[in-house]
PDB file of N, CA and C in Angstrom:
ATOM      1  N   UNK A   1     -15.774  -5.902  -2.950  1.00  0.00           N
ATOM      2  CA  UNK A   1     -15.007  -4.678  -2.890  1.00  0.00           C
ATOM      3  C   UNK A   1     -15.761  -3.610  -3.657  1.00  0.00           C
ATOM      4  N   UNK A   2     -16.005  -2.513  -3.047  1.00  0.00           N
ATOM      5  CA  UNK A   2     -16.559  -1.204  -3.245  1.00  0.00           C
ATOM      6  C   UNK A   2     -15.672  -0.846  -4.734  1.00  0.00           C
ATOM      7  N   UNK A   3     -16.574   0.084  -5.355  1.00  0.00           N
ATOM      8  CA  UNK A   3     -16.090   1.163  -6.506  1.00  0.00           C
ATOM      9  C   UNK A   3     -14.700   1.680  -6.049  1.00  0.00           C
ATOM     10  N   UNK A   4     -14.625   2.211  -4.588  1.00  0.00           N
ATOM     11  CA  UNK A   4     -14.340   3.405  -4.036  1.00  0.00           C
ATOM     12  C   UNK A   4     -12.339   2.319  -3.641  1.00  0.00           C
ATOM     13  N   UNK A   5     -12.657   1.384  -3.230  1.00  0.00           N
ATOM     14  CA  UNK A   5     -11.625   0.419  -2.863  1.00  0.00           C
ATOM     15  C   UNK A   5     -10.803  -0.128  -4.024  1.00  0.00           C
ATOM     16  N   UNK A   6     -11.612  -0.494  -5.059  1.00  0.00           N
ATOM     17  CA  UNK A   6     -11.044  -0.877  -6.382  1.00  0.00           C
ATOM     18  C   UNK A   6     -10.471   0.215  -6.845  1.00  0.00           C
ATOM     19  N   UNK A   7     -11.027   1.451  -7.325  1.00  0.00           N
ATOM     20  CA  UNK A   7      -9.820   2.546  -6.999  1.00  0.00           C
ATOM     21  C   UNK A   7      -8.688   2.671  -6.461  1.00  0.00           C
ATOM     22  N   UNK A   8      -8.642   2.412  -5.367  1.00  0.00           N
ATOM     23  CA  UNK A   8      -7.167   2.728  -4.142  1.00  0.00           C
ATOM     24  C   UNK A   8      -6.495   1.187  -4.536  1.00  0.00           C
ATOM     25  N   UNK A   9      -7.314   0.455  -4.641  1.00  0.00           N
ATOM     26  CA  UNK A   9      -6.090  -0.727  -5.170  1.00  0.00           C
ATOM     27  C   UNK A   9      -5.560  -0.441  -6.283  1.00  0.00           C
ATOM     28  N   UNK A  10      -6.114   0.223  -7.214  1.00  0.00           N
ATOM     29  CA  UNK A  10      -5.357   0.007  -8.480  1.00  0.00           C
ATOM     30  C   UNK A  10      -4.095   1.207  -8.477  1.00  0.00           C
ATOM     31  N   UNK A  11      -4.810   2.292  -7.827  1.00  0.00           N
ATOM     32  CA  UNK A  11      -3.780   3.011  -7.440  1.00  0.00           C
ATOM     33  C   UNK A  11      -2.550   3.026  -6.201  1.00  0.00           C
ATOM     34  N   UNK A  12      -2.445   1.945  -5.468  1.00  0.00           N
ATOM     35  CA  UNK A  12      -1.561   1.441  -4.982  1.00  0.00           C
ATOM     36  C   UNK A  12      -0.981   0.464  -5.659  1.00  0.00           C
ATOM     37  N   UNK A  13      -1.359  -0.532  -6.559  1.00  0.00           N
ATOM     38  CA  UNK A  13      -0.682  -1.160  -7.646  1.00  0.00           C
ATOM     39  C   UNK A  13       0.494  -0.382  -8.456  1.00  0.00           C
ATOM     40  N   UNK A  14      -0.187   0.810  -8.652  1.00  0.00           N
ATOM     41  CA  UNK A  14       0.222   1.868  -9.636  1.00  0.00           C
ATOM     42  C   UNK A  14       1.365   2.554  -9.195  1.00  0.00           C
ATOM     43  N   UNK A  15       1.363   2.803  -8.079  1.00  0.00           N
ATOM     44  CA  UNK A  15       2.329   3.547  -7.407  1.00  0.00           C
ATOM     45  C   UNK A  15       3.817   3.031  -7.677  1.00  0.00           C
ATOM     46  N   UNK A  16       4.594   3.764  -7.493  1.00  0.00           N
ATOM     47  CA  UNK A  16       6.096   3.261  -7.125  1.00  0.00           C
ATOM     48  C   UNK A  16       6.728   3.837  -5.772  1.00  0.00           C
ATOM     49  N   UNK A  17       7.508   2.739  -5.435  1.00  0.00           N
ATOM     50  CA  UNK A  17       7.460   3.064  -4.027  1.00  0.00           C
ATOM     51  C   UNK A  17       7.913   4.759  -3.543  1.00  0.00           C
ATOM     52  N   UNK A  18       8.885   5.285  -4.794  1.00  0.00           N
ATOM     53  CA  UNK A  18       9.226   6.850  -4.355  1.00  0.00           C
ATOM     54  C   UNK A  18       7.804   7.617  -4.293  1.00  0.00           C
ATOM     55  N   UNK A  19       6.664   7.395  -4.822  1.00  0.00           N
ATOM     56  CA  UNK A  19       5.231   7.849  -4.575  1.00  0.00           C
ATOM     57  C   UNK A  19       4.596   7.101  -3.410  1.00  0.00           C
ATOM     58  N   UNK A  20       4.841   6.376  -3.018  1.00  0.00           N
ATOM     59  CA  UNK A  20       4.142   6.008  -1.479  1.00  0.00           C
ATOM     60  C   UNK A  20       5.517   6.675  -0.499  1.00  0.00           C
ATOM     61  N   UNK A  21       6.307   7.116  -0.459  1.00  0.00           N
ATOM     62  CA  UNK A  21       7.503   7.343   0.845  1.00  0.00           C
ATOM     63  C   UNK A  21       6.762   9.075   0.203  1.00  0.00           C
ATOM     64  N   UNK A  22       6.977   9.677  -0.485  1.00  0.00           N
ATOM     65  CA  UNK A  22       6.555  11.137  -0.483  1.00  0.00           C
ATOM     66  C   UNK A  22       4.876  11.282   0.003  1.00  0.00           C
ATOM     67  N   UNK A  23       3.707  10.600  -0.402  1.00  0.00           N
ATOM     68  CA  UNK A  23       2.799  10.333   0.260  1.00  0.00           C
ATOM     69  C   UNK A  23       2.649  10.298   1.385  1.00  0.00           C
ATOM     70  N   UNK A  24       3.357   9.312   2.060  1.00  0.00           N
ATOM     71  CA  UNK A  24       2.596   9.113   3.436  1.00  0.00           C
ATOM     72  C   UNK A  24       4.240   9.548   4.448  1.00  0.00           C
ATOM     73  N   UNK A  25       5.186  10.232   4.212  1.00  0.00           N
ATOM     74  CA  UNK A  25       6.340  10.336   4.843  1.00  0.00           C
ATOM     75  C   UNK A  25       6.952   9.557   5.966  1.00  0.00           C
ATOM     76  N   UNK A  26       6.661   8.380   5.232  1.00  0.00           N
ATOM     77  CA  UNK A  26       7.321   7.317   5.513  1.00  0.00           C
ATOM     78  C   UNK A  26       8.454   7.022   5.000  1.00  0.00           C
ATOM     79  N   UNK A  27       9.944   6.651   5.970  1.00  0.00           N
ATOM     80  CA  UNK A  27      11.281   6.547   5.327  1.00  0.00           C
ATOM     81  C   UNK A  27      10.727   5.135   4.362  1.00  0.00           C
ATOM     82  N   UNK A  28      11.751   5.200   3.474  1.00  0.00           N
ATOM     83  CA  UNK A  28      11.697   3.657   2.550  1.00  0.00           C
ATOM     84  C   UNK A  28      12.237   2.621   3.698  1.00  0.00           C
ATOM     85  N   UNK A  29      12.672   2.822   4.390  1.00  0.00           N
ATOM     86  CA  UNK A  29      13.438   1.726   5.174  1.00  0.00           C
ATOM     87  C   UNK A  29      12.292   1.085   6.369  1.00  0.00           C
ATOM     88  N   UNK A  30      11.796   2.695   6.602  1.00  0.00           N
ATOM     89  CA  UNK A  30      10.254   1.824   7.108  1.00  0.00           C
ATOM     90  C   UNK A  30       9.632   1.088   6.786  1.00  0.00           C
ATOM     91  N   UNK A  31       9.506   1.483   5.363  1.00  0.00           N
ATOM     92  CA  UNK A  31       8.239   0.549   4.558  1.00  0.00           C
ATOM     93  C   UNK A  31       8.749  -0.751   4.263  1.00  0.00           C
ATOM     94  N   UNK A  32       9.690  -0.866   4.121  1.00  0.00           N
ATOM     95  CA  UNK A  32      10.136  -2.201   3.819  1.00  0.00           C
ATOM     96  C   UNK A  32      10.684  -2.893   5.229  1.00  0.00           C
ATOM     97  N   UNK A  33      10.878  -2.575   6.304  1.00  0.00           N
ATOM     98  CA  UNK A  33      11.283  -3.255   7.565  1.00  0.00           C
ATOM     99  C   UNK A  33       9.775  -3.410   7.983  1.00  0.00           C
ATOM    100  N   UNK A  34       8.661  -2.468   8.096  1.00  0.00           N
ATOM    101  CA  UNK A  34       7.767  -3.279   8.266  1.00  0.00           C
ATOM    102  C   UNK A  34       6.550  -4.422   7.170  1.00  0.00           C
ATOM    103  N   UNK A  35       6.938  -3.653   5.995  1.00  0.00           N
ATOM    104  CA  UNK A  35       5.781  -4.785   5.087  1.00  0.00           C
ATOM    105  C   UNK A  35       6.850  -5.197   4.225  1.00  0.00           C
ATOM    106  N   UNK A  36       8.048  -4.969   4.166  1.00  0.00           N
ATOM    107  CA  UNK A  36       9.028  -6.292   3.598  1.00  0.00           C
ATOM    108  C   UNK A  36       8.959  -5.665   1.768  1.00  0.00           C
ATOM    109  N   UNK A  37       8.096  -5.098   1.488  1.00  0.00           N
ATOM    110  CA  UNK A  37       8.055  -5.178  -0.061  1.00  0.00           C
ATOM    111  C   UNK A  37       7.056  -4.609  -0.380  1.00  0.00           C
ATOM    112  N   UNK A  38       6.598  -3.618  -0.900  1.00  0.00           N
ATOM    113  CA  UNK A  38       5.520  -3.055  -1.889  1.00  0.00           C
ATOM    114  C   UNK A  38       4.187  -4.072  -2.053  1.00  0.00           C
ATOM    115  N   UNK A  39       4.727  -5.029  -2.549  1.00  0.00           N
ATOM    116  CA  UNK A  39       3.495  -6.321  -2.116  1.00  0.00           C
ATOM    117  C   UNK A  39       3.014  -6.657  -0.974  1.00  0.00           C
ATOM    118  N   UNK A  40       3.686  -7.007  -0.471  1.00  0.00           N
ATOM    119  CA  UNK A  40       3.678  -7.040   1.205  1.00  0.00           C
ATOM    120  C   UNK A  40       2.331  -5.849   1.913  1.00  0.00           C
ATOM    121  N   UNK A  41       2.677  -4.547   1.705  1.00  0.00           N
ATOM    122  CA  UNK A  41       2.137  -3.326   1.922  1.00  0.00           C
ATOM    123  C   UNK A  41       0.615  -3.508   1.031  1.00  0.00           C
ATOM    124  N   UNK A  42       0.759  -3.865  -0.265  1.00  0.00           N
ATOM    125  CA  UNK A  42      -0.278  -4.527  -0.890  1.00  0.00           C
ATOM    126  C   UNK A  42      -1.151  -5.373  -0.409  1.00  0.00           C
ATOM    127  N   UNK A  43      -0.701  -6.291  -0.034  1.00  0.00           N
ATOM    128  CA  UNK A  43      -1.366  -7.412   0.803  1.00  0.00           C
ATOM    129  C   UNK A  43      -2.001  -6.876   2.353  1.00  0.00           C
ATOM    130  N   UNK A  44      -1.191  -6.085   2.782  1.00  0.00           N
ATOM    131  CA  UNK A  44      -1.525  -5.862   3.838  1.00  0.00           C
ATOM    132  C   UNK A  44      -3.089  -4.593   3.840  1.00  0.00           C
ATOM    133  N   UNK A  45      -3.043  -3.968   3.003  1.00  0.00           N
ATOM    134  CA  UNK A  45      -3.541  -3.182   2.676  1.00  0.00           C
ATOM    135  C   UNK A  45      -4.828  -3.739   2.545  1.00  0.00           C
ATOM    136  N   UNK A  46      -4.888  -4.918   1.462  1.00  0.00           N
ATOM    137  CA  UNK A  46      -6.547  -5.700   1.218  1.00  0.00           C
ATOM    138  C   UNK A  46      -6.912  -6.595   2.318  1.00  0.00           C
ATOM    139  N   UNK A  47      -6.121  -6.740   3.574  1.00  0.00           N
ATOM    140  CA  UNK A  47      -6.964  -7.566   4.869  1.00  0.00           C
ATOM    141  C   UNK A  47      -7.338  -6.387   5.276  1.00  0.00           C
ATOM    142  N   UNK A  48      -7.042  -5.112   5.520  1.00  0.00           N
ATOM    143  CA  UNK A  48      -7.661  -3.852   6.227  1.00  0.00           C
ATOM    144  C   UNK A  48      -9.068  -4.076   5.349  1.00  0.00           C
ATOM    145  N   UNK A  49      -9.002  -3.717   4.222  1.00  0.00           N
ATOM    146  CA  UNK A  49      -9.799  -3.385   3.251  1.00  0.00           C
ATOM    147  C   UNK A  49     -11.246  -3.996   3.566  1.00  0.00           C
ATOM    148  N   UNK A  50     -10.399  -6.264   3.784  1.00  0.00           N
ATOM    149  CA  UNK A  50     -11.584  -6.916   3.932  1.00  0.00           C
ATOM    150  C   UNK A  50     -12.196  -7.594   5.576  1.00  0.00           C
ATOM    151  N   UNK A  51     -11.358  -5.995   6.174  1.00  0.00           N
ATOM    152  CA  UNK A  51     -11.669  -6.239   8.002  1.00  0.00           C
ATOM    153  C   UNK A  51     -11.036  -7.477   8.591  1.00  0.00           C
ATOM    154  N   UNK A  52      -9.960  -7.748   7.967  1.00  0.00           N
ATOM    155  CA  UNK A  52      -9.555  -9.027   8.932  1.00  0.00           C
ATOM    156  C   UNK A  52      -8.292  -8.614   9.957  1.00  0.00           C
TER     157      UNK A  52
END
């Protein structure tokens, strides 16, 4: 994992979810009907990351 990636992870770690729904204007109900949980979105986030 890049400089540039370890960044955005830590700052998606960091986040709380009222800072990812104002971010990306996504309802909360989205985010959690599709990645279930902040982790979830986490997780999902580092297979993009590691192209899978």
């Amino acid at each position: 994992m890049g400089c540039g990636a370890a960044t955005s992870v830590r700052r998606l770690a960091e986040a709380s979810i009222d800072h990812l729904v104002d971010a990306t204007g996504v309802h909360r109900g989205s985010l959690y009907g599709v990645f279930g949980s902040k982790r979830g979105l986490f997780l999902r986030v580092g297979r993009v990351e590691q192209g899978a």
